[in-house]
C-alpha atoms as a PDB file:
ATOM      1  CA  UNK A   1      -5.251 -27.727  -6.898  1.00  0.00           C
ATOM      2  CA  UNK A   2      -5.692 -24.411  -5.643  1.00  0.00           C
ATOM      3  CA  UNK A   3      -3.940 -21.263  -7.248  1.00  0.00           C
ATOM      4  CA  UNK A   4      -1.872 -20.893  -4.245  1.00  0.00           C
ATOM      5  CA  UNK A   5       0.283 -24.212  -4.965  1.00  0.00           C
ATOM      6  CA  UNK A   6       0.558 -23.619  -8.594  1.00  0.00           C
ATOM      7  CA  UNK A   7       4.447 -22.854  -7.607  1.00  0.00           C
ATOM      8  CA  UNK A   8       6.562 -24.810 -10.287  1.00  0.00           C
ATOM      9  CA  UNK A   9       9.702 -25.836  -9.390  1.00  0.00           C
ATOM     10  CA  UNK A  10      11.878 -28.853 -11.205  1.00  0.00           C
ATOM     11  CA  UNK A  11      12.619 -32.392  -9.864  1.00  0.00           C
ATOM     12  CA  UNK A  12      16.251 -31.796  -8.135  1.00  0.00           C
ATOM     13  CA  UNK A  13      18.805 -34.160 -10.212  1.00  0.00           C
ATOM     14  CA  UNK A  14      18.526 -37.991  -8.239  1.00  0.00           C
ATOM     15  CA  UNK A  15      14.670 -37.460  -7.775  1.00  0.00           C
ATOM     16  CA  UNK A  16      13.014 -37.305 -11.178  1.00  0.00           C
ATOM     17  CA  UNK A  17      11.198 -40.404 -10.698  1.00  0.00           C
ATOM     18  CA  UNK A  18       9.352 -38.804  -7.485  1.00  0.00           C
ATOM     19  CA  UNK A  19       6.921 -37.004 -10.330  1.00  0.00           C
ATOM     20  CA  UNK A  20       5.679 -40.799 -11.655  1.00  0.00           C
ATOM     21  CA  UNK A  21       4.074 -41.646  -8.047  1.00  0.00           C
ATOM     22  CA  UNK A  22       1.733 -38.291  -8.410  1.00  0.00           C
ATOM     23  CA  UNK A  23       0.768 -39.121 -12.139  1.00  0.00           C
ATOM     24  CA  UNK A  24       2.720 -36.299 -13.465  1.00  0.00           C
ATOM     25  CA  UNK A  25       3.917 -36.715 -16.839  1.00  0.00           C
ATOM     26  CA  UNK A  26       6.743 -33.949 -16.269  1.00  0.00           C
ATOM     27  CA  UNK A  27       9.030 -33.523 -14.017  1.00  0.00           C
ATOM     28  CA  UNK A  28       7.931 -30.004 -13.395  1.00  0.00           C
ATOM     29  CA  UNK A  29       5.972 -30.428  -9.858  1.00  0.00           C
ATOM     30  CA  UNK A  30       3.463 -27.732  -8.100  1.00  0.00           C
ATOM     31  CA  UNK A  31       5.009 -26.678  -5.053  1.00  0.00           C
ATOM     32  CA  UNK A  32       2.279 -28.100  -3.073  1.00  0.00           C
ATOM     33  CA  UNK A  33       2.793 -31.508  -4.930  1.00  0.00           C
ATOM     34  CA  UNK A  34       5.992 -31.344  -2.885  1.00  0.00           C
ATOM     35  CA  UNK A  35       4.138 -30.211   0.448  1.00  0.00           C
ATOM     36  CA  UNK A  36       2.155 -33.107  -0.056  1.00  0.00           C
ATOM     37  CA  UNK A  37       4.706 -35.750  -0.064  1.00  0.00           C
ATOM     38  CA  UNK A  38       6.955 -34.438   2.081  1.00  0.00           C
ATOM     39  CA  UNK A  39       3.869 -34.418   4.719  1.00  0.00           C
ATOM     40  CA  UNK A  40       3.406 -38.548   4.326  1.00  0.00           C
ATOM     41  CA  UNK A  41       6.547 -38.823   5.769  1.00  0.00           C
ATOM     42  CA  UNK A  42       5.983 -36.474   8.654  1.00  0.00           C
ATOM     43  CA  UNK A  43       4.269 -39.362  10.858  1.00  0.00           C
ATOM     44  CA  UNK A  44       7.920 -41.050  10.326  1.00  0.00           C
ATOM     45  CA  UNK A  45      10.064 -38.140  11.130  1.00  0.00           C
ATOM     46  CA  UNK A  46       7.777 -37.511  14.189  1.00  0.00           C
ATOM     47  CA  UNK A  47       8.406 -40.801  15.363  1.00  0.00           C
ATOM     48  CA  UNK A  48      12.129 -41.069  14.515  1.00  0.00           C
ATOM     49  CA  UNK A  49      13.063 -37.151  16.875  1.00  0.00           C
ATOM     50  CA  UNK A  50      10.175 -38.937  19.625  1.00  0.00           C
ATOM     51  CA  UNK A  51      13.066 -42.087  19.618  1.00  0.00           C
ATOM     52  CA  UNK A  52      15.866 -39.491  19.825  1.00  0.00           C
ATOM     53  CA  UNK A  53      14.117 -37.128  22.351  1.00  0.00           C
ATOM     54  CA  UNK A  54      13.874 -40.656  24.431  1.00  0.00           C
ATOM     55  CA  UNK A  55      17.418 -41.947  24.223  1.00  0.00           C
ATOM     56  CA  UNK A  56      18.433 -38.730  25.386  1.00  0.00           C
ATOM     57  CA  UNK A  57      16.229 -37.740  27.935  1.00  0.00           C
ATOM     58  CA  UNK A  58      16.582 -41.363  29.314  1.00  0.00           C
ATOM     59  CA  UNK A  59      20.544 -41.017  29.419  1.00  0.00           C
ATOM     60  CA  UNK A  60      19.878 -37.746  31.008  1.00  0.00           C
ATOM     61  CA  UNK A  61      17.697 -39.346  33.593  1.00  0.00           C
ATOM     62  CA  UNK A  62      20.158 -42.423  34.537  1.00  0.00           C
ATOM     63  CA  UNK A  63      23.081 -40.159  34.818  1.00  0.00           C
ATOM     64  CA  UNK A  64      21.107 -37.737  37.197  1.00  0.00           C
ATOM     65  CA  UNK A  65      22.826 -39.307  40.370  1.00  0.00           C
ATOM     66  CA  UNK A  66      19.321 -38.673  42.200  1.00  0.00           C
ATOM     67  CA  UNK A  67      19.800 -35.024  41.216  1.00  0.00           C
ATOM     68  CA  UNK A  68      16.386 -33.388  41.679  1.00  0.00           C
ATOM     69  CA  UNK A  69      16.676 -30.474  38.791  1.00  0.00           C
ATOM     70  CA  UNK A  70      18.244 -32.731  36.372  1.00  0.00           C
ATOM     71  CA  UNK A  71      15.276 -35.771  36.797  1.00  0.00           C
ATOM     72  CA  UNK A  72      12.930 -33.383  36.601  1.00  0.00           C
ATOM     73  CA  UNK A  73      14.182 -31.692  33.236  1.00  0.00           C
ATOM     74  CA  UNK A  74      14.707 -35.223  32.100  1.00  0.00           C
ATOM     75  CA  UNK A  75      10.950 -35.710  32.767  1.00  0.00           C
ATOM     76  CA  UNK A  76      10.334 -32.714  31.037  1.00  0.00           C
ATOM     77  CA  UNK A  77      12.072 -33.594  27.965  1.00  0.00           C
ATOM     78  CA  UNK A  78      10.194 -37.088  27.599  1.00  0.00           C
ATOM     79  CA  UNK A  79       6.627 -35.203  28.133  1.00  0.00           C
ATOM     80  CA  UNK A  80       7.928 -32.655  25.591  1.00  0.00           C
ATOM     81  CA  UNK A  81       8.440 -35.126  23.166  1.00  0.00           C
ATOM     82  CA  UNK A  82       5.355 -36.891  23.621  1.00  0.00           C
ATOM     83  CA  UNK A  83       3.255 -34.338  23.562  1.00  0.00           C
ATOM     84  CA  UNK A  84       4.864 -33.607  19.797  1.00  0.00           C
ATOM     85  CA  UNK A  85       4.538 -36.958  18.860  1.00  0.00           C
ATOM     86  CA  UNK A  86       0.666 -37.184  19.952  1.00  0.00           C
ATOM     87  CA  UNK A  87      -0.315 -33.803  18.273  1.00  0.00           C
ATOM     88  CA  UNK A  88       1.547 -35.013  15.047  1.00  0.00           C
ATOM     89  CA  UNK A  89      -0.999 -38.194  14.983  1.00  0.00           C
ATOM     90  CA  UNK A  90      -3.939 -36.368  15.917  1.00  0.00           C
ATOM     91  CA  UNK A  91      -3.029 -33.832  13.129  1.00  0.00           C
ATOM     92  CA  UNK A  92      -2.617 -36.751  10.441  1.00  0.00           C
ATOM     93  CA  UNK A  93      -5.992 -38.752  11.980  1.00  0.00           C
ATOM     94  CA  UNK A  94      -8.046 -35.408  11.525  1.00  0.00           C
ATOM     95  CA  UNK A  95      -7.203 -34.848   9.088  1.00  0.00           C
ATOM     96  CA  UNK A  96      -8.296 -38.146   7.646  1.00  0.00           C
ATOM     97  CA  UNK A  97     -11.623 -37.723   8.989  1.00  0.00           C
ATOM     98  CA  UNK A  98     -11.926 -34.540   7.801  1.00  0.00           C
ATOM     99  CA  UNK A  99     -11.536 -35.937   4.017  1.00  0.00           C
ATOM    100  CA  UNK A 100     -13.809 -38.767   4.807  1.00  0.00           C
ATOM    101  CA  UNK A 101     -16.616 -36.727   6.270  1.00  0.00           C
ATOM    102  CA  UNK A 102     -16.505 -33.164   3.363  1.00  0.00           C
ATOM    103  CA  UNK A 103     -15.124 -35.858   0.304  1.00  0.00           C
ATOM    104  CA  UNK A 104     -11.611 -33.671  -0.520  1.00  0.00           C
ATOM    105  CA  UNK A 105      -8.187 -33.776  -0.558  1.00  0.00           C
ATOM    106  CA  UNK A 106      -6.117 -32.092   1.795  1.00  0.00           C
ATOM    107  CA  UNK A 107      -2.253 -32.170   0.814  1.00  0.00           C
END
């Protein structure tokens, strides 16, 4: 781990057991231990505000009455949110290759 994460902060009450699943053996956690988990779940939360952004914008886009401005901010707000959602996966697949090709750990 790089000096930069070496951060401690304590396991907030409710979440002591989150320390067992990185081989800790106190609940004491670098802050980039926390980085690091948080940031498996990122894929999820990506894909969970993509469903949102396409409820809405869909709504938005049924309720337009054929109104030119708001079908094309509708459009908008779908290409908006798939744009996020692609750059999320291509972040988390490079950086998979990028661990398989140097050998390291990143996060």
């Amino acid at each position: 781990m790089s000096y930069l994460a070496q951060i401690n902060i304590s396991a907030p009450k409710g979440l002591e057991n989150i320390y067992n699943d990185l081989g800790k053996s106190s609940p004491d956690l670098a802050l980039g231990d926390w980085i690091s988990k948080l940031l498996q779940y990122s894929i999820i939360i990506a894909g969970l505000i993509f469903f949102v952004k396409l409820i809405s914008a869909g709504f938005s886009y049924m309720t337009s009455a054929g109104d030119s401005a708001k079908v094309q901010a509708a459009t908008k707000e779908i290409t908006n949110a798939l744009i996020g959602l692609l750059l999320v996966v291509s972040v988390f697949f490079i950086k998979q290759i990028l661990e398989t090709v140097f050998g390291i750990k990143i996060l």
